[in-house]
PDB file of N, CA and C in Angstrom:
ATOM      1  N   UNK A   1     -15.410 -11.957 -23.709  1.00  0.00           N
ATOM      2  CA  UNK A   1     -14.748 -11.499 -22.500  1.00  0.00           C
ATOM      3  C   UNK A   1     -15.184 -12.335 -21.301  1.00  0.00           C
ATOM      4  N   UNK A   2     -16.509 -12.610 -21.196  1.00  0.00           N
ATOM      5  CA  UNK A   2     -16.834 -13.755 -20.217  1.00  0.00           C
ATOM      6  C   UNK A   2     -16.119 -14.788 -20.229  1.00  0.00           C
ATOM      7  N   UNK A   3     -16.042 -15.369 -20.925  1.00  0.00           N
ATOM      8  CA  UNK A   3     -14.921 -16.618 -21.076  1.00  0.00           C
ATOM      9  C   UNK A   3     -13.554 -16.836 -20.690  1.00  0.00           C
ATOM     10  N   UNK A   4     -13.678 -15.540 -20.803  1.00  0.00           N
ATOM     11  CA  UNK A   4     -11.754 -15.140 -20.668  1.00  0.00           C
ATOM     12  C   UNK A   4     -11.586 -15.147 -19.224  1.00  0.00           C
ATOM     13  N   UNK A   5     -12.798 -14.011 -18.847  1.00  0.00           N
ATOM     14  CA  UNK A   5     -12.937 -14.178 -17.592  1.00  0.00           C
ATOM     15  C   UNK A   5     -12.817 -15.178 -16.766  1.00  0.00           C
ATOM     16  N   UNK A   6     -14.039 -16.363 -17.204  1.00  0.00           N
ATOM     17  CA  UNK A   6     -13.991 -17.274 -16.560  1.00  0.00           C
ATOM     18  C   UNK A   6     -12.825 -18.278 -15.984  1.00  0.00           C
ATOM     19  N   UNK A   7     -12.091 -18.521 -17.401  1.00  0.00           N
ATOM     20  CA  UNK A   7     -10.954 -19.186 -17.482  1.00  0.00           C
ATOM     21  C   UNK A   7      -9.787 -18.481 -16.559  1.00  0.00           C
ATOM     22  N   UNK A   8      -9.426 -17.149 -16.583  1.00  0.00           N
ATOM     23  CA  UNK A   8      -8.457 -16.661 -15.708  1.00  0.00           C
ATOM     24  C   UNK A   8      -8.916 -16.940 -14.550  1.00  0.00           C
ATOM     25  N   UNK A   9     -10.344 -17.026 -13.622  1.00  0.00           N
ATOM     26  CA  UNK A   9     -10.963 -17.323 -12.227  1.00  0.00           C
ATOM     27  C   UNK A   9     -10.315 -18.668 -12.044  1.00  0.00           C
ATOM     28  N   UNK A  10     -10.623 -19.588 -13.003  1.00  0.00           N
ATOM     29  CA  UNK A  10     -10.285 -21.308 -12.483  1.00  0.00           C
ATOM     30  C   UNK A  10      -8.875 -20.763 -12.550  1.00  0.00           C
ATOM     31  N   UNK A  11      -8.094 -21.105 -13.259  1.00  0.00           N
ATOM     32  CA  UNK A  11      -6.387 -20.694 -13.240  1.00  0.00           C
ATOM     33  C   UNK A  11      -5.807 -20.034 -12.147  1.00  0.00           C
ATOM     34  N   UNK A  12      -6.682 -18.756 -11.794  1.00  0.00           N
ATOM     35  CA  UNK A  12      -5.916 -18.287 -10.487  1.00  0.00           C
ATOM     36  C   UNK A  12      -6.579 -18.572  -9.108  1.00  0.00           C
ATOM     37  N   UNK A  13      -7.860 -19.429  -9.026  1.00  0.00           N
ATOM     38  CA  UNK A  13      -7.860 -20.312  -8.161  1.00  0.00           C
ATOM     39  C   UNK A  13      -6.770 -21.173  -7.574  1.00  0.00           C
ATOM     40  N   UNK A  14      -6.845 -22.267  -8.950  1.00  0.00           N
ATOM     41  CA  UNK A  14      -5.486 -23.175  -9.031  1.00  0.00           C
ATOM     42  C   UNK A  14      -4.300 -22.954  -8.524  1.00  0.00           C
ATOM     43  N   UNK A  15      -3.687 -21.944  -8.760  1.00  0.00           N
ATOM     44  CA  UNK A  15      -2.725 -21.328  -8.588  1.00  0.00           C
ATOM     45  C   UNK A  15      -2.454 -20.251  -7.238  1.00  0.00           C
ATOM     46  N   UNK A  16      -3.486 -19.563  -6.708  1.00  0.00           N
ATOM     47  CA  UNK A  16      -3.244 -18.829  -5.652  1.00  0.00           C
ATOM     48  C   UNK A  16      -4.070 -19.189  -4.429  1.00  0.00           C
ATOM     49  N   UNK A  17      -3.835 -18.623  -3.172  1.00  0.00           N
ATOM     50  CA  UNK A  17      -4.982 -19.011  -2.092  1.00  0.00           C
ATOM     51  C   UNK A  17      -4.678 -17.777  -1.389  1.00  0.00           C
ATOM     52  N   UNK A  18      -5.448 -17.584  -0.212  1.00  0.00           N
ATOM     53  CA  UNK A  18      -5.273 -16.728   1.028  1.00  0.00           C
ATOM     54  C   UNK A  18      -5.607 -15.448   0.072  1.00  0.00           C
ATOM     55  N   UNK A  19      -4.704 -14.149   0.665  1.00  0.00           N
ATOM     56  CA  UNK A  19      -4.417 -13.300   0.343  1.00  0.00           C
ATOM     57  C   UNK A  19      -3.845 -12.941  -1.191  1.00  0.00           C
ATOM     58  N   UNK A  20      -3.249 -13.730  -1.307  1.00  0.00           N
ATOM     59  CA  UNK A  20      -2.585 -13.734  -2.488  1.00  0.00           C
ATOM     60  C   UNK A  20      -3.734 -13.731  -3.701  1.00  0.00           C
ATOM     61  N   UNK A  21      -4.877 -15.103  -3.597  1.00  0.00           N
ATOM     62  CA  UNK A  21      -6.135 -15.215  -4.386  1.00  0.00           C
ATOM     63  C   UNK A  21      -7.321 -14.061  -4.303  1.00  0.00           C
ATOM     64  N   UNK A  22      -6.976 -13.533  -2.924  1.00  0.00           N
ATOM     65  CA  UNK A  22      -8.223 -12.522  -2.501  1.00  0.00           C
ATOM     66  C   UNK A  22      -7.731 -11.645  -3.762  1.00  0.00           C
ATOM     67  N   UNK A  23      -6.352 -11.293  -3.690  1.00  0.00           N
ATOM     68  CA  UNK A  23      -6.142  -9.734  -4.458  1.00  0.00           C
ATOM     69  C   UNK A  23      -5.385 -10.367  -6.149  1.00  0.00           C
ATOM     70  N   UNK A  24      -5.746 -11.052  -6.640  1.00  0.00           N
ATOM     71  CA  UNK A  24      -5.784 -11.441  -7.624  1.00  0.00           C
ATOM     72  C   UNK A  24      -7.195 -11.211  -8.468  1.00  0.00           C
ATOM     73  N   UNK A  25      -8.024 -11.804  -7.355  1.00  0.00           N
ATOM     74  CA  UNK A  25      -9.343 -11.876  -7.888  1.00  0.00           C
ATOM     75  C   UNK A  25      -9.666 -10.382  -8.231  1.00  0.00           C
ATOM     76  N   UNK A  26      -9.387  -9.915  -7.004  1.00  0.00           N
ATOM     77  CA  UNK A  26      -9.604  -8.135  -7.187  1.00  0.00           C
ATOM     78  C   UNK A  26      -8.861  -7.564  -8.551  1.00  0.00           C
ATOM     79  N   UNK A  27      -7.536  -7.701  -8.741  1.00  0.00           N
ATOM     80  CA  UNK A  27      -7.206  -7.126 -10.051  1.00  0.00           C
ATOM     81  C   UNK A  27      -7.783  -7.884 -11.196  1.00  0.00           C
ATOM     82  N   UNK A  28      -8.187  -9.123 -11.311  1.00  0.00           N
ATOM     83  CA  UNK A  28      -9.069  -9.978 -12.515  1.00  0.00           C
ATOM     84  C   UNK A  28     -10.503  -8.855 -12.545  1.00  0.00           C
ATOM     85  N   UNK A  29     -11.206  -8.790 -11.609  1.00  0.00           N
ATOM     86  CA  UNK A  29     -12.103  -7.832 -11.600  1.00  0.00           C
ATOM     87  C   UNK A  29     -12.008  -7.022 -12.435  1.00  0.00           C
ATOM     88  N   UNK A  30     -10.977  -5.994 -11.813  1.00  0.00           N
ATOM     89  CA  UNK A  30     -10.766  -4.285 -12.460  1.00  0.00           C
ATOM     90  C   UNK A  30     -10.651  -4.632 -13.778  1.00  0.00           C
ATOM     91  N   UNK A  31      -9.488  -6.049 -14.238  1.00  0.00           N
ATOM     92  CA  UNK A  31      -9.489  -5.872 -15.939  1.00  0.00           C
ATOM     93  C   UNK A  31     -10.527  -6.447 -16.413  1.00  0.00           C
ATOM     94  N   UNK A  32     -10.978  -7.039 -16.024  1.00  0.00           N
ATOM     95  CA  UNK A  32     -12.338  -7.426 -16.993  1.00  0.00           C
ATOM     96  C   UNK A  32     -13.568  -6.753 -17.098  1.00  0.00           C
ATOM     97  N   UNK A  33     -13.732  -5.740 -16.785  1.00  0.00           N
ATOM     98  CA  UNK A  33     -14.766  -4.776 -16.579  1.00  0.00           C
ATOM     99  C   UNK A  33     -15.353  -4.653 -18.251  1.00  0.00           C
ATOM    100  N   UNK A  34     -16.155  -4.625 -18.836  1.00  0.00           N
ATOM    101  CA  UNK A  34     -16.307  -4.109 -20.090  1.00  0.00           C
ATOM    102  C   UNK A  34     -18.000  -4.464 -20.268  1.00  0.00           C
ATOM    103  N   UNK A  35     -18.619  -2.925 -21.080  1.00  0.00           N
ATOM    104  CA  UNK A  35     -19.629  -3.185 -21.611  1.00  0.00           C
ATOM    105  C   UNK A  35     -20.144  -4.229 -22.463  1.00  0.00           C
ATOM    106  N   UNK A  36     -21.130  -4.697 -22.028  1.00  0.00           N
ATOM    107  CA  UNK A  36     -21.876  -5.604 -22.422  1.00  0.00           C
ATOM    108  C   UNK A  36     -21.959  -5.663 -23.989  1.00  0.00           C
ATOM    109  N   UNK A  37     -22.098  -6.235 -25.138  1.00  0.00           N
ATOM    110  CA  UNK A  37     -22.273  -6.345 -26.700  1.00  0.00           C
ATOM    111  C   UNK A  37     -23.967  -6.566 -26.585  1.00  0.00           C
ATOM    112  N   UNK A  38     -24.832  -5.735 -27.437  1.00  0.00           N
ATOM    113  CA  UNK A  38     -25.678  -6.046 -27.547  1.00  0.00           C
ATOM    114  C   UNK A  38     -25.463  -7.138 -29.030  1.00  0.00           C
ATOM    115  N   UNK A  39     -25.463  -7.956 -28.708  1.00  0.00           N
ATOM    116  CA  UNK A  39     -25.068  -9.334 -29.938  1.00  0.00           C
ATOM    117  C   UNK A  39     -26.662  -9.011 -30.929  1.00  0.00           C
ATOM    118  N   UNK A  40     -27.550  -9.213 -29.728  1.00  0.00           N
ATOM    119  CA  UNK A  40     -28.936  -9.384 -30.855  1.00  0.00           C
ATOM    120  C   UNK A  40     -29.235  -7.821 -31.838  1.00  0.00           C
ATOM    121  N   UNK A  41     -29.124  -6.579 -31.119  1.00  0.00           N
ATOM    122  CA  UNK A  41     -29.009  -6.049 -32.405  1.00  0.00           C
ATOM    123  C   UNK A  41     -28.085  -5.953 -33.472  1.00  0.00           C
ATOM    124  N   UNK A  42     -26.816  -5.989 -33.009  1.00  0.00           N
ATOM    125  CA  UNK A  42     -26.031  -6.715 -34.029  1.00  0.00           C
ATOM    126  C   UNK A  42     -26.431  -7.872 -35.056  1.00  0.00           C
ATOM    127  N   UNK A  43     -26.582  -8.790 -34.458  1.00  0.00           N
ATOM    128  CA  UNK A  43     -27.024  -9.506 -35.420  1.00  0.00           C
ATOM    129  C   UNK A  43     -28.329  -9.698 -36.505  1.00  0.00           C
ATOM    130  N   UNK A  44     -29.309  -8.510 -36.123  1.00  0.00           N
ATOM    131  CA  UNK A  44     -30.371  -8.257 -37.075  1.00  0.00           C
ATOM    132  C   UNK A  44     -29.780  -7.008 -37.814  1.00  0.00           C
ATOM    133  N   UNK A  45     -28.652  -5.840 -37.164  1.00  0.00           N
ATOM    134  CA  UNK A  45     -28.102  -5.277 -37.935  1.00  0.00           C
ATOM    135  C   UNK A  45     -27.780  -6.110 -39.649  1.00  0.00           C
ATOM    136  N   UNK A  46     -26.983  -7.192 -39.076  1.00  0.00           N
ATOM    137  CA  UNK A  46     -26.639  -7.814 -40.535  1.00  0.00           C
ATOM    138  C   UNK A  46     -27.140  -8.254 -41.335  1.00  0.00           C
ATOM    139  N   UNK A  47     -28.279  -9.017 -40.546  1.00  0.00           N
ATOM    140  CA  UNK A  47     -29.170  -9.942 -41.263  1.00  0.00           C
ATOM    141  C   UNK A  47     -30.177  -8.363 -41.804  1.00  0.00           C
ATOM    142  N   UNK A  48     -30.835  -7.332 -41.702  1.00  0.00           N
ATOM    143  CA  UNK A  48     -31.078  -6.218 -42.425  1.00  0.00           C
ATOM    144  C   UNK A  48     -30.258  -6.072 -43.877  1.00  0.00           C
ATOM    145  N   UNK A  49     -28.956  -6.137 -43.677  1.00  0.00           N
ATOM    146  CA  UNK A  49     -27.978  -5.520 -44.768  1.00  0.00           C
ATOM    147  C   UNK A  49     -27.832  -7.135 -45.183  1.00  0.00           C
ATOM    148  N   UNK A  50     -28.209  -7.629 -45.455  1.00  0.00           N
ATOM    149  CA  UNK A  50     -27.799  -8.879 -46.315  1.00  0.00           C
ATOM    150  C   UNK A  50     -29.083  -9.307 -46.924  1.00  0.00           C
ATOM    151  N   UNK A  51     -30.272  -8.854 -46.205  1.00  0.00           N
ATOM    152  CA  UNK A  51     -31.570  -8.944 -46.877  1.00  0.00           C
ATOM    153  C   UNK A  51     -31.672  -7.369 -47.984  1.00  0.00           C
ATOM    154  N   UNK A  52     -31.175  -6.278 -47.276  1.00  0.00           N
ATOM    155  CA  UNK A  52     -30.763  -5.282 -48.404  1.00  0.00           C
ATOM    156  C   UNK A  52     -30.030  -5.541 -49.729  1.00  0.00           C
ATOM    157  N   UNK A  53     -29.274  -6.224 -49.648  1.00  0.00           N
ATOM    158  CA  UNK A  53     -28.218  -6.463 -50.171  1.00  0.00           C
ATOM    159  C   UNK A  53     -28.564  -7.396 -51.407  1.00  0.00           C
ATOM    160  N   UNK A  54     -29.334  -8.284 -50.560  1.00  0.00           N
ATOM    161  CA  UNK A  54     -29.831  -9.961 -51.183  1.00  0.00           C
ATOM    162  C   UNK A  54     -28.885 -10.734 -51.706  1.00  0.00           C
ATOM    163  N   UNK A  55     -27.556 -10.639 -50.716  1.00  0.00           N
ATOM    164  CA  UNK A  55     -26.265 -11.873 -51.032  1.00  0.00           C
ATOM    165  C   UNK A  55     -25.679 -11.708 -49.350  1.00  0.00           C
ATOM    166  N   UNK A  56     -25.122 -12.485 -49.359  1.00  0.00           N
ATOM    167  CA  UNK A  56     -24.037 -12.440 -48.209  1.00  0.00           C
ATOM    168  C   UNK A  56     -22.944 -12.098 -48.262  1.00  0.00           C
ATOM    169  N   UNK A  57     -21.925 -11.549 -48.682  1.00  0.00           N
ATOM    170  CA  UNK A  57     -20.371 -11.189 -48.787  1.00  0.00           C
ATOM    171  C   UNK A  57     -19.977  -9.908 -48.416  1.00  0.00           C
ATOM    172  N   UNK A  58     -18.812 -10.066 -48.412  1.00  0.00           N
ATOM    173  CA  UNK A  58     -17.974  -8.575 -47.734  1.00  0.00           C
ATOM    174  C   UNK A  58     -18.078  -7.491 -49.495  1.00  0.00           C
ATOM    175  N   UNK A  59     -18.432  -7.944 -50.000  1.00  0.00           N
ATOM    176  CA  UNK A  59     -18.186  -6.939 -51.580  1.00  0.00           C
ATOM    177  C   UNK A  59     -19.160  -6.630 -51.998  1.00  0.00           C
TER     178      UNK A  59
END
């Protein structure tokens, strides 16, 4: 979502100024709002179940 973020900021830079950019930015805001992913427990989540497991695959 950061990314996405980011990329819509340059684009509607590019593209808008004044007023028009002020309240763009503001609705880019409101939609990008979203909780954070804790990635790192996620990712020892898996690495747990694949050392459980003792293979890597979806089966």
């Amino acid at each position: 979502m950061d990314k996405i973020e980011a990329s819509a900021r340059k684009i509607i830079a590019d593209v808008a100024e004044g007023d028009m950019l002020r309240t763009q930015m503001a609705i880019l805001r409101r939609l990008a709002k979203h909780d954070p992913v804790n990635t790192i427990g996620l990712r020892q989540q898996i690495a747990d179940k694949v050392i459980e497991r003792g293979r890597y695959g979806l089966s």
